[in-house]
C-alpha atoms as a PDB file:
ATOM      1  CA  UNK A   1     -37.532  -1.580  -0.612  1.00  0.00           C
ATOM      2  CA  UNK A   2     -38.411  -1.260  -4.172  1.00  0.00           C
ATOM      3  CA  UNK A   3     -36.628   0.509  -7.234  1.00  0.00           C
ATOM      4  CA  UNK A   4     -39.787   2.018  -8.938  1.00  0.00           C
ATOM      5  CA  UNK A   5     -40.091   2.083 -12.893  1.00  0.00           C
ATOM      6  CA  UNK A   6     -41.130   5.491 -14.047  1.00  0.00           C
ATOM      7  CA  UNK A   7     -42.186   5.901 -17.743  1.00  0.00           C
ATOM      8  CA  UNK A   8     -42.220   9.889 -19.168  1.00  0.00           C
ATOM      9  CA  UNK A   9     -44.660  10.183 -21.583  1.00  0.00           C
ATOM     10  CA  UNK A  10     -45.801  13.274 -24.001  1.00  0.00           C
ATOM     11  CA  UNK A  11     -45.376  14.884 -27.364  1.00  0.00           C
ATOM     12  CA  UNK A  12     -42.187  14.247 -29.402  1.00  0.00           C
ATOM     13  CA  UNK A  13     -42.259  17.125 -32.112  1.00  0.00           C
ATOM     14  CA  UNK A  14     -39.510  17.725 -34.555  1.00  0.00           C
ATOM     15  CA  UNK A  15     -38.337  21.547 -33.524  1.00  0.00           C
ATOM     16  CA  UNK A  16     -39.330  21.434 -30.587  1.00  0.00           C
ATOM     17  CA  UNK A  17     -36.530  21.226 -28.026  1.00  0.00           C
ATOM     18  CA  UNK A  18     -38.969  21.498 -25.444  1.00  0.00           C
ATOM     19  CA  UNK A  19     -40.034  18.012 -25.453  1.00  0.00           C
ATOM     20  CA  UNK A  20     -36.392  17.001 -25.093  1.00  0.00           C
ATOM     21  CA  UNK A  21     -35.577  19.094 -22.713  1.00  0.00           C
ATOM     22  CA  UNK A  22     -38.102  18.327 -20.022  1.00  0.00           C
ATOM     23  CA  UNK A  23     -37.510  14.955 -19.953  1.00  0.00           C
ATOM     24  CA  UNK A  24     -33.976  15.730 -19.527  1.00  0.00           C
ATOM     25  CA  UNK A  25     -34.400  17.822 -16.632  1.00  0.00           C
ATOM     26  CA  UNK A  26     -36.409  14.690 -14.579  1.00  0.00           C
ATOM     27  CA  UNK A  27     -33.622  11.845 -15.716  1.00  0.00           C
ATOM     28  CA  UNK A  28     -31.406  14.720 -14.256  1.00  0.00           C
ATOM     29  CA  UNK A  29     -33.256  15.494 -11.105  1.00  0.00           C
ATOM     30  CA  UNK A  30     -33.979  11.778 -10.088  1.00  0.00           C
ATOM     31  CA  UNK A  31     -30.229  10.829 -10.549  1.00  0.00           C
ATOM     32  CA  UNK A  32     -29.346   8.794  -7.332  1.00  0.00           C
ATOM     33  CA  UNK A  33     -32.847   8.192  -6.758  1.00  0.00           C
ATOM     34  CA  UNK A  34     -34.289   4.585  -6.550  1.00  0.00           C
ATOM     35  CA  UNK A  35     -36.033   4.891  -9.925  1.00  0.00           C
ATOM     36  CA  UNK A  36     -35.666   3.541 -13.059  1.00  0.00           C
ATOM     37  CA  UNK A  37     -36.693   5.742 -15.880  1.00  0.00           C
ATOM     38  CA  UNK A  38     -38.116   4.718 -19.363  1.00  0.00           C
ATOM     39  CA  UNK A  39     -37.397   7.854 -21.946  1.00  0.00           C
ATOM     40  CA  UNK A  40     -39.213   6.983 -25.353  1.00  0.00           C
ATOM     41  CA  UNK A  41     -36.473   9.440 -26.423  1.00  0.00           C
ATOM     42  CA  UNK A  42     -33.972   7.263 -25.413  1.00  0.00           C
ATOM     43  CA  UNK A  43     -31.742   5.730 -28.332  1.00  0.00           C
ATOM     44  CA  UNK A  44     -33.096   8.103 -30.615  1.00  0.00           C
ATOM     45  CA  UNK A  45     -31.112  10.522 -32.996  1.00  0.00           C
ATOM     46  CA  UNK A  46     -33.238  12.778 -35.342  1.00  0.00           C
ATOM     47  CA  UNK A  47     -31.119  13.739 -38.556  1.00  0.00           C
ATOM     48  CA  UNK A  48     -30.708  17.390 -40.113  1.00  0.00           C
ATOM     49  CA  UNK A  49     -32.329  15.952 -42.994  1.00  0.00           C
ATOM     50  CA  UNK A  50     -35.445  15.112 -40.390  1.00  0.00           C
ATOM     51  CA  UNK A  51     -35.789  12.348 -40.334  1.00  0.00           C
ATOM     52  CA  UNK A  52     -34.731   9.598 -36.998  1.00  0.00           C
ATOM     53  CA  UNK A  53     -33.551   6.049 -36.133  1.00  0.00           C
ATOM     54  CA  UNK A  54     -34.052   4.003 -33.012  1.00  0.00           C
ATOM     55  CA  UNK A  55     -30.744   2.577 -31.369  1.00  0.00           C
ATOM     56  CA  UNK A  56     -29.135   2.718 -35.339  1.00  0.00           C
ATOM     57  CA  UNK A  57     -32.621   1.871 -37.521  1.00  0.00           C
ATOM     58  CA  UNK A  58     -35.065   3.998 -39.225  1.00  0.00           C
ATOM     59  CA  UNK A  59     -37.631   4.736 -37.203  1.00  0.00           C
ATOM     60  CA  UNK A  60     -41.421   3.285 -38.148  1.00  0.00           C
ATOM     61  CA  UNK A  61     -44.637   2.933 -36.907  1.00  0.00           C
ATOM     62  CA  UNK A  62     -44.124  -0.301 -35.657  1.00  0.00           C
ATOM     63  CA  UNK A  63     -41.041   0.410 -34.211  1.00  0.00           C
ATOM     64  CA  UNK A  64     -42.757   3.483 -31.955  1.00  0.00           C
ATOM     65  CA  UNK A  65     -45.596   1.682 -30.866  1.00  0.00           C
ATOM     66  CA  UNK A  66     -43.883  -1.218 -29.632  1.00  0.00           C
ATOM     67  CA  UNK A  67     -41.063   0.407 -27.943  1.00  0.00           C
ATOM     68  CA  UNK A  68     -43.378   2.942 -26.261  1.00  0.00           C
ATOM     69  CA  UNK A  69     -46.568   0.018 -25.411  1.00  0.00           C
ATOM     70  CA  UNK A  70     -43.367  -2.024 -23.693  1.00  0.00           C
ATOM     71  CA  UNK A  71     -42.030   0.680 -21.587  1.00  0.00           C
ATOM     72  CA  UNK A  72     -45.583   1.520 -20.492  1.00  0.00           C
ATOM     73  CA  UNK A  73     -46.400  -1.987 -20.145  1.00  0.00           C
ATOM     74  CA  UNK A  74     -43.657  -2.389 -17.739  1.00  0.00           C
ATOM     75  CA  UNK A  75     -43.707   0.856 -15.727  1.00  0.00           C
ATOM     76  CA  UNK A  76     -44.941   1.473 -12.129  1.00  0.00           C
ATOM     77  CA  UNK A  77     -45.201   5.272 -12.401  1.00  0.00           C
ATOM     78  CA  UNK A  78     -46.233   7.369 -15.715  1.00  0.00           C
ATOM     79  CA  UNK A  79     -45.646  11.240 -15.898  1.00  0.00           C
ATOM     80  CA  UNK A  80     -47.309  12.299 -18.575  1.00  0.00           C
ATOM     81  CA  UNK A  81     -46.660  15.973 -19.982  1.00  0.00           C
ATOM     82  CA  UNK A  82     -49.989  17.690 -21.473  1.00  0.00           C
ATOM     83  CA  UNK A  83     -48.526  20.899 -21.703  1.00  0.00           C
ATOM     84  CA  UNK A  84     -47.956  20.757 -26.197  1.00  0.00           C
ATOM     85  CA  UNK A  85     -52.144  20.551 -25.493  1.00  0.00           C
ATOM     86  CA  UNK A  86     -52.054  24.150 -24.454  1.00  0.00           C
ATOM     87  CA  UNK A  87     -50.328  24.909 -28.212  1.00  0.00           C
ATOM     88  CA  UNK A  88     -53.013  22.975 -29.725  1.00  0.00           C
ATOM     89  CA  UNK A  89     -51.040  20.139 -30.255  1.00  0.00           C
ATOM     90  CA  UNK A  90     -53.558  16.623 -30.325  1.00  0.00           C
ATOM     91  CA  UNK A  91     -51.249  14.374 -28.403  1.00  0.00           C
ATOM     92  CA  UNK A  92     -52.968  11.638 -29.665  1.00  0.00           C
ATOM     93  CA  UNK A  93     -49.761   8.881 -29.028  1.00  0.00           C
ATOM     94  CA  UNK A  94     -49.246  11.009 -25.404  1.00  0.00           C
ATOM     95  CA  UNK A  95     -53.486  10.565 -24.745  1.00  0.00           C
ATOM     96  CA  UNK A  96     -53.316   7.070 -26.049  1.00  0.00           C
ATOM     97  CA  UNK A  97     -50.502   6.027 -23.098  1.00  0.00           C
ATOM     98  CA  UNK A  98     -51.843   7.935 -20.658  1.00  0.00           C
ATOM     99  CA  UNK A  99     -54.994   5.699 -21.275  1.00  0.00           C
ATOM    100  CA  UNK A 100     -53.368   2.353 -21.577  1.00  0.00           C
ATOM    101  CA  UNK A 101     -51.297   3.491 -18.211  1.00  0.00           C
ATOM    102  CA  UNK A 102     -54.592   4.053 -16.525  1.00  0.00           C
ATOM    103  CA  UNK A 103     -56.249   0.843 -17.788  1.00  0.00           C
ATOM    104  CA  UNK A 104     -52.638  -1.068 -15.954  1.00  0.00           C
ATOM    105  CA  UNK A 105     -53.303   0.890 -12.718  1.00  0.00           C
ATOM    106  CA  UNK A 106     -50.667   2.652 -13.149  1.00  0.00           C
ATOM    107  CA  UNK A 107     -50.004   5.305 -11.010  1.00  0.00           C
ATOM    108  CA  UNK A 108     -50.087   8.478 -13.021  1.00  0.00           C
ATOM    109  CA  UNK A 109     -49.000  12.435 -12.678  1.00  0.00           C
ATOM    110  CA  UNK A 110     -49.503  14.825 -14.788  1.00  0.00           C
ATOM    111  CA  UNK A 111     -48.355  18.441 -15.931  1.00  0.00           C
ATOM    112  CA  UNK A 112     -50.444  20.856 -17.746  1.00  0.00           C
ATOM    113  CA  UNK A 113     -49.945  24.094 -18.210  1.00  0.00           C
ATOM    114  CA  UNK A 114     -52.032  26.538 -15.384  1.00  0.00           C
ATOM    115  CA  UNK A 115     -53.175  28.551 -19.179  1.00  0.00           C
ATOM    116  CA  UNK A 116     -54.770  25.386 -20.195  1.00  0.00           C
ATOM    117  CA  UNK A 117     -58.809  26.262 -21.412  1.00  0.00           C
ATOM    118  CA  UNK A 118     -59.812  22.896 -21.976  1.00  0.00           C
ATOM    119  CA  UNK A 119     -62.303  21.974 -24.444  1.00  0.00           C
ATOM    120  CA  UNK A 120     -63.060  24.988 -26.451  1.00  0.00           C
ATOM    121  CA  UNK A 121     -67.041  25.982 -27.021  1.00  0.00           C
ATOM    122  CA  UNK A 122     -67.585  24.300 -23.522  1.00  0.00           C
ATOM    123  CA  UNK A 123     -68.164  25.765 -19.810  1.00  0.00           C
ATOM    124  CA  UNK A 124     -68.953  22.004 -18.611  1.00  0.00           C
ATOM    125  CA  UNK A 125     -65.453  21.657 -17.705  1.00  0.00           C
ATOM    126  CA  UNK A 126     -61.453  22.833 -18.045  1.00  0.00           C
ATOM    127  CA  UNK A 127     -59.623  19.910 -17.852  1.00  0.00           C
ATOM    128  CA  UNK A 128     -61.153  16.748 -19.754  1.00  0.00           C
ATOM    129  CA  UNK A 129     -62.527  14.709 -16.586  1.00  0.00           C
ATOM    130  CA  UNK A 130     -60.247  12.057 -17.732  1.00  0.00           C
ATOM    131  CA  UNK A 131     -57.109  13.598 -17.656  1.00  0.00           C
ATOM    132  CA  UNK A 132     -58.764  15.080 -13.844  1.00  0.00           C
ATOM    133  CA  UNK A 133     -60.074  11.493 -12.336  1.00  0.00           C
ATOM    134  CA  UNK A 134     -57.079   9.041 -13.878  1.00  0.00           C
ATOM    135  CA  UNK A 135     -54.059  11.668 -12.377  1.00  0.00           C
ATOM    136  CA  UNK A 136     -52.665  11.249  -8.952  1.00  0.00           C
ATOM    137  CA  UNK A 137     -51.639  14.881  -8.984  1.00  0.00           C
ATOM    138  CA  UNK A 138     -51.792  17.559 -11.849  1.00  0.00           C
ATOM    139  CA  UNK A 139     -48.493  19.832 -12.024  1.00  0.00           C
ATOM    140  CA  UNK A 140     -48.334  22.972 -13.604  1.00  0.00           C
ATOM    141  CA  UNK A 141     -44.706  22.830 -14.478  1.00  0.00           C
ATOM    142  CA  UNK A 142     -41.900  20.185 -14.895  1.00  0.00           C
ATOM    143  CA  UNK A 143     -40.193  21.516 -11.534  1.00  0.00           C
ATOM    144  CA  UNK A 144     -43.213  21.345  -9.242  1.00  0.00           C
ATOM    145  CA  UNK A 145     -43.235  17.682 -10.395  1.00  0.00           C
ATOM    146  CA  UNK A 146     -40.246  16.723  -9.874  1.00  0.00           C
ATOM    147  CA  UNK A 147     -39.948  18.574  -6.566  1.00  0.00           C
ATOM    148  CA  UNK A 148     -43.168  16.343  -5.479  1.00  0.00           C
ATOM    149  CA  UNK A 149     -40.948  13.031  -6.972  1.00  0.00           C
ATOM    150  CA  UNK A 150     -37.961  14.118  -5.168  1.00  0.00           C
ATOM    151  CA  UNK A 151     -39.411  13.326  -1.790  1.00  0.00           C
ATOM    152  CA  UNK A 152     -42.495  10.919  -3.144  1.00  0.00           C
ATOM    153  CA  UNK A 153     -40.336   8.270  -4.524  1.00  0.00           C
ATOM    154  CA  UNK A 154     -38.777   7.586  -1.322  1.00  0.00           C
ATOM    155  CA  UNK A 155     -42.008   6.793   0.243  1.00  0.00           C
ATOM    156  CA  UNK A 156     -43.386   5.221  -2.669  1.00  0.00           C
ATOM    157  CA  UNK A 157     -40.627   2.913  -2.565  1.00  0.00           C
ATOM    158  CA  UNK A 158     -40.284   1.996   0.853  1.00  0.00           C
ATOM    159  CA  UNK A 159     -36.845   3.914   2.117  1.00  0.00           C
ATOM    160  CA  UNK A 160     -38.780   6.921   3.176  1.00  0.00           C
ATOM    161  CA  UNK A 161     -41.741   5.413   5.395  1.00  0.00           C
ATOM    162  CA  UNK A 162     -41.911   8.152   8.527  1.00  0.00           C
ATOM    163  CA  UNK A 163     -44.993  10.326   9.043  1.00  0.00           C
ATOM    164  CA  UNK A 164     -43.522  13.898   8.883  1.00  0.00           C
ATOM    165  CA  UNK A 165     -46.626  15.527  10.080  1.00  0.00           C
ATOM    166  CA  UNK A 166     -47.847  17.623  13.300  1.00  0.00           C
ATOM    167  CA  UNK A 167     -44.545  19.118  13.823  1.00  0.00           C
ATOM    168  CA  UNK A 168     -42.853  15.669  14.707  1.00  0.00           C
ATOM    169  CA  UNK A 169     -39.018  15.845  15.515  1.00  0.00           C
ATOM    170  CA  UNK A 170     -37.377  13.683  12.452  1.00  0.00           C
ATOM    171  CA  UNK A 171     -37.304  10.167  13.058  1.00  0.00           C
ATOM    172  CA  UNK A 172     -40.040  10.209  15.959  1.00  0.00           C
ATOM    173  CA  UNK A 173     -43.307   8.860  15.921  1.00  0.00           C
ATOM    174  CA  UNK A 174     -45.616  11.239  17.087  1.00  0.00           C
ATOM    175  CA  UNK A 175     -48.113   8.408  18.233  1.00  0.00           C
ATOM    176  CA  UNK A 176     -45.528   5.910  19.997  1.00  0.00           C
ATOM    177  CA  UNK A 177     -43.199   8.436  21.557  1.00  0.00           C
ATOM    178  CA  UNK A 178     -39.906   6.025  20.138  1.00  0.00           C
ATOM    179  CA  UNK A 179     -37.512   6.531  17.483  1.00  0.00           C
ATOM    180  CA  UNK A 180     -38.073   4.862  13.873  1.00  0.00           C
ATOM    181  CA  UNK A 181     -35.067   3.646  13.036  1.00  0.00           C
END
């Protein structure tokens, strides 16, 4: 059995307490569960006068980059929020981990808000066929995904290996007739 390493990537905009919040809500949710989660958020303050530090340091550039490359660089999981896309927001840092995730083999989920049009002046497609192809699963909120990681991590990491399906009593194995214990 494995403790999984789950990175949560996706815009970081000054006044917007939304992309606090959300990653808030999953470190909350998965509390107890055998994850390990990797908040690019995490040891940052942002100032009234706007500007932030990292763990006591201004933050730079440099400081971003490598902070946020290591944590994807060492995750197993990446949940990626899209949804700032839907207020026209680039995401170009959020795009560019989702990308180097992908090129790890990591495995990636994704939320997007269900208003999402895609590419504007285009019927070829709604959702960029990269963002489609590279996610496991596309959410359309922050609680749909974490309901899904709720009871995924446990199989992903080995503590939760039963089949559940065809109406199996818990803890039976519908094609062996004995109890997995």
């Amino acid at each position: 059995m494995k403790t999984l390493t789950l990175y949560l990537s996706g815009a970081i905009r000054d006044n917007h307490p939304e992309d606090i919040g959300w990653r808030e809500e999953v470190i909350a949710a998965l509390h107890g569960y055998p994850v390990c989660i990797l908040n690019p958020l995490g040891g940052k303050v942002h100032h009234p006068d706007g500007s932030w530090t990292v763990s006591g340091i201004p933050s730079k550039a440099s400081v971003i980059v490598a902070h946020d490359f290591w944590a994807v660089d060492h995750s197993d999981i990446i949940v990626t929020n899209f949804r700032a896309l839907s207020q026209k927001y680039p995401n170009i840092g959020t795009l560019i981990e989702f990308g180097r995730g992908t090129a790890r083999g990591c495995l990636m989920y994704s939320i997007i808000d269900p208003d999402y049009t895609g590419h504007e002046n285009t019927k070829m497609f709604q959702l960029h066929p990269f963002i489609e192809l590279n996610s496991a699963a596309i959410f359309n909120t922050v609680a749909e995904c974490v309901t899904f990681l709720r009871s995924h991590l446990q199989v992903l990491s080995g503590f939760d290996p039963h089949f559940k399906g065809d109406g199996a009593p818990s803890g039976l194995n519908p094609f062996y007739g004995a109890a997995n214990k």
